[in-house]
C-alpha atoms as a PDB file:
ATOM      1  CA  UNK A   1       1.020  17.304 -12.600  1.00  0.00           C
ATOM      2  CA  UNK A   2      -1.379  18.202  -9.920  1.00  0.00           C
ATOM      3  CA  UNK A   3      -1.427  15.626  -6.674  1.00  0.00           C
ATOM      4  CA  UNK A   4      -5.377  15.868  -6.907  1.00  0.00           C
ATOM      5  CA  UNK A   5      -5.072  13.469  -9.680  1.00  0.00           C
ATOM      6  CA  UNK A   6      -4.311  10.502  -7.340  1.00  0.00           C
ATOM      7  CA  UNK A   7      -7.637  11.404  -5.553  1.00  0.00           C
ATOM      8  CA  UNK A   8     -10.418   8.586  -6.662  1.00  0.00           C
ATOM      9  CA  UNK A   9     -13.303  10.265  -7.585  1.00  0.00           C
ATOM     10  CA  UNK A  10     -14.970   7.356  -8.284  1.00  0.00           C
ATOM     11  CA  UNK A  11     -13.461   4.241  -7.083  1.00  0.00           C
ATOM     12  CA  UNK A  12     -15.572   1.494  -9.626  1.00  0.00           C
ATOM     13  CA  UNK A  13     -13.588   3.103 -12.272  1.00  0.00           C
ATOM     14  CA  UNK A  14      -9.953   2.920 -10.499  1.00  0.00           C
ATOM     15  CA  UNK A  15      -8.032  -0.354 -11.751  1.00  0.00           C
ATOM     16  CA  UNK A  16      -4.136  -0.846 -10.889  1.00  0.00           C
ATOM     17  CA  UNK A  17      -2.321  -3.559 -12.756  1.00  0.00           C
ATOM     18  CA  UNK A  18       1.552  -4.755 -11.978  1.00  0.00           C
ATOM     19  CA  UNK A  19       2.796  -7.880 -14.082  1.00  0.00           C
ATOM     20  CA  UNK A  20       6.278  -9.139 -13.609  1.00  0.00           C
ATOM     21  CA  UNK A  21       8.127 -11.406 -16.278  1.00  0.00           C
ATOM     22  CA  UNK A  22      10.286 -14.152 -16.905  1.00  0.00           C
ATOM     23  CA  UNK A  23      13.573 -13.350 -16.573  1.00  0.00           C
ATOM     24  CA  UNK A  24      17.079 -15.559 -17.437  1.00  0.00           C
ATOM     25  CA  UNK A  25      16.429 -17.706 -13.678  1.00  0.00           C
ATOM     26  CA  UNK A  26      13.226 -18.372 -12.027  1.00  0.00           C
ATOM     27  CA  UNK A  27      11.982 -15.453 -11.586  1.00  0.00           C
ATOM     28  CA  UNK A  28       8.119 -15.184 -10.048  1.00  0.00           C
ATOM     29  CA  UNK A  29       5.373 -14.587 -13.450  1.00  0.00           C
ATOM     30  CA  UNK A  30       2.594 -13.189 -12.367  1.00  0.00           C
ATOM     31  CA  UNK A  31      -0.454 -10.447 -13.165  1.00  0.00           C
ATOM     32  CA  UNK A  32      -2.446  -8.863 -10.402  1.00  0.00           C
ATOM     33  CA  UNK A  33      -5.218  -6.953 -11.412  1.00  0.00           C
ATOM     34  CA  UNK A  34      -6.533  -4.680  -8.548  1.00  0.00           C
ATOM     35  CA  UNK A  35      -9.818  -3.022  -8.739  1.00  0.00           C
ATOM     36  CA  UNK A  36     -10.723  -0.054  -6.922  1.00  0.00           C
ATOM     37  CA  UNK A  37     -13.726  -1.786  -5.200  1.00  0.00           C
ATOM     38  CA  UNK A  38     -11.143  -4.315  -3.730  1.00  0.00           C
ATOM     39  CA  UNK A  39     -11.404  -7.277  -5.856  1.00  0.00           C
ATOM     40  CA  UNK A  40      -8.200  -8.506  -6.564  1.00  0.00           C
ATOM     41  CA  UNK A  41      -7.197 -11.180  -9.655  1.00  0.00           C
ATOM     42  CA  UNK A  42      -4.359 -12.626  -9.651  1.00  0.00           C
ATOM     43  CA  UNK A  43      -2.768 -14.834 -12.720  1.00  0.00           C
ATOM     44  CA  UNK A  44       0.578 -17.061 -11.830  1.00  0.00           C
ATOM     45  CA  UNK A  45       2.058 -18.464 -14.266  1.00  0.00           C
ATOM     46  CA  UNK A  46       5.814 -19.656 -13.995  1.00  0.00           C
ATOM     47  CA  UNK A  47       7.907 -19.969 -10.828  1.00  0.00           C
ATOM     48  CA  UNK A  48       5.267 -19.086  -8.450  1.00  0.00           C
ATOM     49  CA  UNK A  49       4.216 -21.387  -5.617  1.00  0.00           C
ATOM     50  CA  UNK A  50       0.489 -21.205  -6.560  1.00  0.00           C
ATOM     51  CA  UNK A  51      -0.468 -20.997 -10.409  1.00  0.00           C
ATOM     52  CA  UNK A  52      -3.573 -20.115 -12.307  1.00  0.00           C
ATOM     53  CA  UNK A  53      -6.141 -17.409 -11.838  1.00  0.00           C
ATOM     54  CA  UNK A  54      -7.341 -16.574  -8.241  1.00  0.00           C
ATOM     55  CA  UNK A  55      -9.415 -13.854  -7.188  1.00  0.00           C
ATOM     56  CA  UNK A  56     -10.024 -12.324  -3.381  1.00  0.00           C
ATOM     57  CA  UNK A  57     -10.933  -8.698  -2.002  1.00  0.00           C
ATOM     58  CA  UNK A  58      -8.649  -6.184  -0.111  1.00  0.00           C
ATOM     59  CA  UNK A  59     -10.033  -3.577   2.206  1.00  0.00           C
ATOM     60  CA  UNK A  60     -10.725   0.132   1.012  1.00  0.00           C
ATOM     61  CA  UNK A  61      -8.002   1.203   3.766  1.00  0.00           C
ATOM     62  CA  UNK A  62      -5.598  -1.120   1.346  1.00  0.00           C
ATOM     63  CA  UNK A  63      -6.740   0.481  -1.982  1.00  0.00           C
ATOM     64  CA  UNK A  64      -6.250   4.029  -0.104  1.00  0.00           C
ATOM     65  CA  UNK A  65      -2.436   2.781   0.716  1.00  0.00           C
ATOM     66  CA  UNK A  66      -1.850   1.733  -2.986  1.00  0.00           C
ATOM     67  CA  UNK A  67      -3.299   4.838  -4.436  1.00  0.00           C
ATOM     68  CA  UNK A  68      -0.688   6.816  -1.995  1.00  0.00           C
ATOM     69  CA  UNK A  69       2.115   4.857  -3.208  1.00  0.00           C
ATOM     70  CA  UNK A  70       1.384   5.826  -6.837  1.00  0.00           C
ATOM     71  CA  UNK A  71       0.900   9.548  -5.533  1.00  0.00           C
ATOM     72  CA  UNK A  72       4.029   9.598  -3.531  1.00  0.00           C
ATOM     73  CA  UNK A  73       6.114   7.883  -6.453  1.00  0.00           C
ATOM     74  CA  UNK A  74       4.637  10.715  -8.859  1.00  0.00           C
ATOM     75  CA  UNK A  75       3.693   7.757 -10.949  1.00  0.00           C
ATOM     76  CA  UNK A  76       2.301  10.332 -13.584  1.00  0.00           C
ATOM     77  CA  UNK A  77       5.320  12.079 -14.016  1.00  0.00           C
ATOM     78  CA  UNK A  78       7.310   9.357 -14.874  1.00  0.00           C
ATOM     79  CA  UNK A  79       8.961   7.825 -18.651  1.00  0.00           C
ATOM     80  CA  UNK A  80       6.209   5.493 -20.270  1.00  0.00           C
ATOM     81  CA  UNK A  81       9.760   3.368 -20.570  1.00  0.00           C
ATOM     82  CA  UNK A  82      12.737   2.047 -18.738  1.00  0.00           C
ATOM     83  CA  UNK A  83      13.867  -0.149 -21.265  1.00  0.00           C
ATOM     84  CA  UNK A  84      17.806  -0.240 -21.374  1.00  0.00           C
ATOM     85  CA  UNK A  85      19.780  -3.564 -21.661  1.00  0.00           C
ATOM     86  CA  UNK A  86      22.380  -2.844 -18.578  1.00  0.00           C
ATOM     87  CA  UNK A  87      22.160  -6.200 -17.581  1.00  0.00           C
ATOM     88  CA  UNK A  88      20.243  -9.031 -19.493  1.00  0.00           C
ATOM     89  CA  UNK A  89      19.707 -11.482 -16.682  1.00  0.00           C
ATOM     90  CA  UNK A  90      16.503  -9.233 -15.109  1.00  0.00           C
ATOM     91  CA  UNK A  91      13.292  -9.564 -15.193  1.00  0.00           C
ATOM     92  CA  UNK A  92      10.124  -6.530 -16.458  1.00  0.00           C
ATOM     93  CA  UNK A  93       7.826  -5.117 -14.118  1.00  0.00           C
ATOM     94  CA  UNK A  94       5.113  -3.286 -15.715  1.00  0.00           C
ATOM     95  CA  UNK A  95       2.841  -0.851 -13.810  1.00  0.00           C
ATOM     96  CA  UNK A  96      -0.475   0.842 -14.415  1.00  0.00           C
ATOM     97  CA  UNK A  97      -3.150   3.323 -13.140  1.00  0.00           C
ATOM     98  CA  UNK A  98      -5.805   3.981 -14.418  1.00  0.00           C
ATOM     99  CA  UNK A  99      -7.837   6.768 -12.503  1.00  0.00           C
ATOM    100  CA  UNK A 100     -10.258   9.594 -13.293  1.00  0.00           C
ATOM    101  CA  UNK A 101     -10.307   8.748 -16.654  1.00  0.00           C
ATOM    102  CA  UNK A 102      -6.654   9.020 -16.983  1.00  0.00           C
ATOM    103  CA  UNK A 103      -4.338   5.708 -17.522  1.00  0.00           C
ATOM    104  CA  UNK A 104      -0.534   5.768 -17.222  1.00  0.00           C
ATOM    105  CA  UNK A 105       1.570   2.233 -17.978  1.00  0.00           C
ATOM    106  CA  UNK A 106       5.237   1.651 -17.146  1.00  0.00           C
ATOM    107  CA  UNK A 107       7.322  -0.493 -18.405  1.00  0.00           C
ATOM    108  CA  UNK A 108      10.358  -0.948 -16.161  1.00  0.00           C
ATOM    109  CA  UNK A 109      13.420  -3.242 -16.923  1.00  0.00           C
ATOM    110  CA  UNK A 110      15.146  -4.503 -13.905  1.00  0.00           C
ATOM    111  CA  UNK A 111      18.538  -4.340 -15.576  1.00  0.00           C
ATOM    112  CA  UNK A 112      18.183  -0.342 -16.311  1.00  0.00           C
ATOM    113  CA  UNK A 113      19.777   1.748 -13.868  1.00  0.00           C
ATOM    114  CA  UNK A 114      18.436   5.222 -15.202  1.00  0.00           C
ATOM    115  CA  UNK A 115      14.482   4.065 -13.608  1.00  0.00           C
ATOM    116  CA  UNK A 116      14.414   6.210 -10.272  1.00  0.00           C
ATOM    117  CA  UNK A 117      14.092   4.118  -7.504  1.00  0.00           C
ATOM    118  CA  UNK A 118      10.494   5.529  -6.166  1.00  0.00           C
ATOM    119  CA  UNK A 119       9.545   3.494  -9.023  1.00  0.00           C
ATOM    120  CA  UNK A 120      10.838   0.035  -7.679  1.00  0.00           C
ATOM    121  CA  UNK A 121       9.399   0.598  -4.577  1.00  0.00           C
ATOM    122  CA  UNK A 122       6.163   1.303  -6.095  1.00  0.00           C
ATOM    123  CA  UNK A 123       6.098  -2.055  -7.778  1.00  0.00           C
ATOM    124  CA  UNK A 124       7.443  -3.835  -4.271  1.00  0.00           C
ATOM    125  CA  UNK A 125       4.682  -1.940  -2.409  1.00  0.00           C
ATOM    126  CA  UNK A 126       1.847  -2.727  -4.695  1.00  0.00           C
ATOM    127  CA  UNK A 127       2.795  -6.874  -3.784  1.00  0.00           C
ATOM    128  CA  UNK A 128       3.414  -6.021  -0.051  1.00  0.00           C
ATOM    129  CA  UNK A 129      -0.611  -4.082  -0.148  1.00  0.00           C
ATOM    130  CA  UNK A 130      -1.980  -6.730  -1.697  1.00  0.00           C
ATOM    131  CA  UNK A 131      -0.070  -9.574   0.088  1.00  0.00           C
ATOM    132  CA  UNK A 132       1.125 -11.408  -3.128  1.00  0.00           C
ATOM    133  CA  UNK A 133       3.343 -13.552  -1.195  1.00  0.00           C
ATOM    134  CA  UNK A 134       0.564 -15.722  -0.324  1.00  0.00           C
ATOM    135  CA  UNK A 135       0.495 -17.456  -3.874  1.00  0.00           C
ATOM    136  CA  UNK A 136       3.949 -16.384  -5.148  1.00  0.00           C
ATOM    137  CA  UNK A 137       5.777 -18.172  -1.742  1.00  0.00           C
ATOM    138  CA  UNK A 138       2.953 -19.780  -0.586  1.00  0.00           C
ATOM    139  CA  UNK A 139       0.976 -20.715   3.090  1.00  0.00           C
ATOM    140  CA  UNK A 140       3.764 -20.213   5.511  1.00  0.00           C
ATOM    141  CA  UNK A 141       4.363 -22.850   8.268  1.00  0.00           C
ATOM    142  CA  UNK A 142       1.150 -22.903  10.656  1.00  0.00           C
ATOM    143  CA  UNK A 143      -0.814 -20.679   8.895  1.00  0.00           C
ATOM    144  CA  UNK A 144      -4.342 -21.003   7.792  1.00  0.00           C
ATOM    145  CA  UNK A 145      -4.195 -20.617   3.885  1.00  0.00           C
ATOM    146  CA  UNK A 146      -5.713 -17.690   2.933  1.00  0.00           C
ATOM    147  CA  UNK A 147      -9.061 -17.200   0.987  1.00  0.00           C
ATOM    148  CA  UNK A 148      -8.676 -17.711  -2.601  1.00  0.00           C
ATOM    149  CA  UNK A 149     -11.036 -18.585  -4.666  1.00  0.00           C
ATOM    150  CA  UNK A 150     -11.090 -20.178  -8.060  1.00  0.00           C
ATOM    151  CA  UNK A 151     -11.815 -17.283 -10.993  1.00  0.00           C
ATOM    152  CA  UNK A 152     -14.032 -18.953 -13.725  1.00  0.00           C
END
């Protein structure tokens, strides 16, 4: 598939999604829902230091960076599914793009060893772009908390 693909020709229309699930411990629960005009929702809902539906807005030079992590994971090219029970402890991650007109979703069980590893960093990199440490850990010591606003 060609690379062009993962150019945004119109950014309105560009929305990246990565949910991760319960899993057998306390593993985070959480939706982000990143739009390619920088809003960002988030949803917490188990296990997560801050829960509920909060919304704030990421630079274009931080939607760039996530859109190259999907390009330099391939995220086109890979299965729809990573579904085998290795383990059963783990936790799902599922990924999408959606981006000149095309959409892509990956489902990606933590306990199946056959996903290629591009695609776990892709999921790690979308929270380290976005910063999703800030409600799934919380304010660290003596900083300010960060701007999040209540979604109605």
């Amino acid at each position: 598939m060609s690379k062009e693909l993962y150019t945004s020709q119109n950014p309105h229309e560009t929305i990246i999604t990565l949910e991760r699930t319960i899993c057998c411990g306390r593993c985070p629960v959480y939706k982000l829902t990143i739009f390619g005009n920088g809003v960002v929702m988030y949803n917490g809902l188990e296990f997560v230091a801050i829960t509920g539906r909060h919304m704030i807005n990421i630079s274009e030079d931080k939607i760039q960076r996530l859109i190259a992590a999907f390009k330099k994971a391939d995220f086109f090219s890979l299965n729809n599914n990573y579904v085998e029970y290795m383990r059963i402890e783990d936790p799902f991650a599922i990924t999408s793009l959606t981006i000149n007109g095309r959409k892509k979703r990956v489902r990606h069980y933590h306990g199946d060893n056959s996903a290629p590893s591009q695609l776990g960093i892709l999921e790690d990199e979308i929270d380290e772009i976005v910063g999703t440490d800030q409600w799934v850990q919380g304010a660290k010591e003596k900083k300010e908390p960060s701007k999040i606003s209540e979604v109605l």
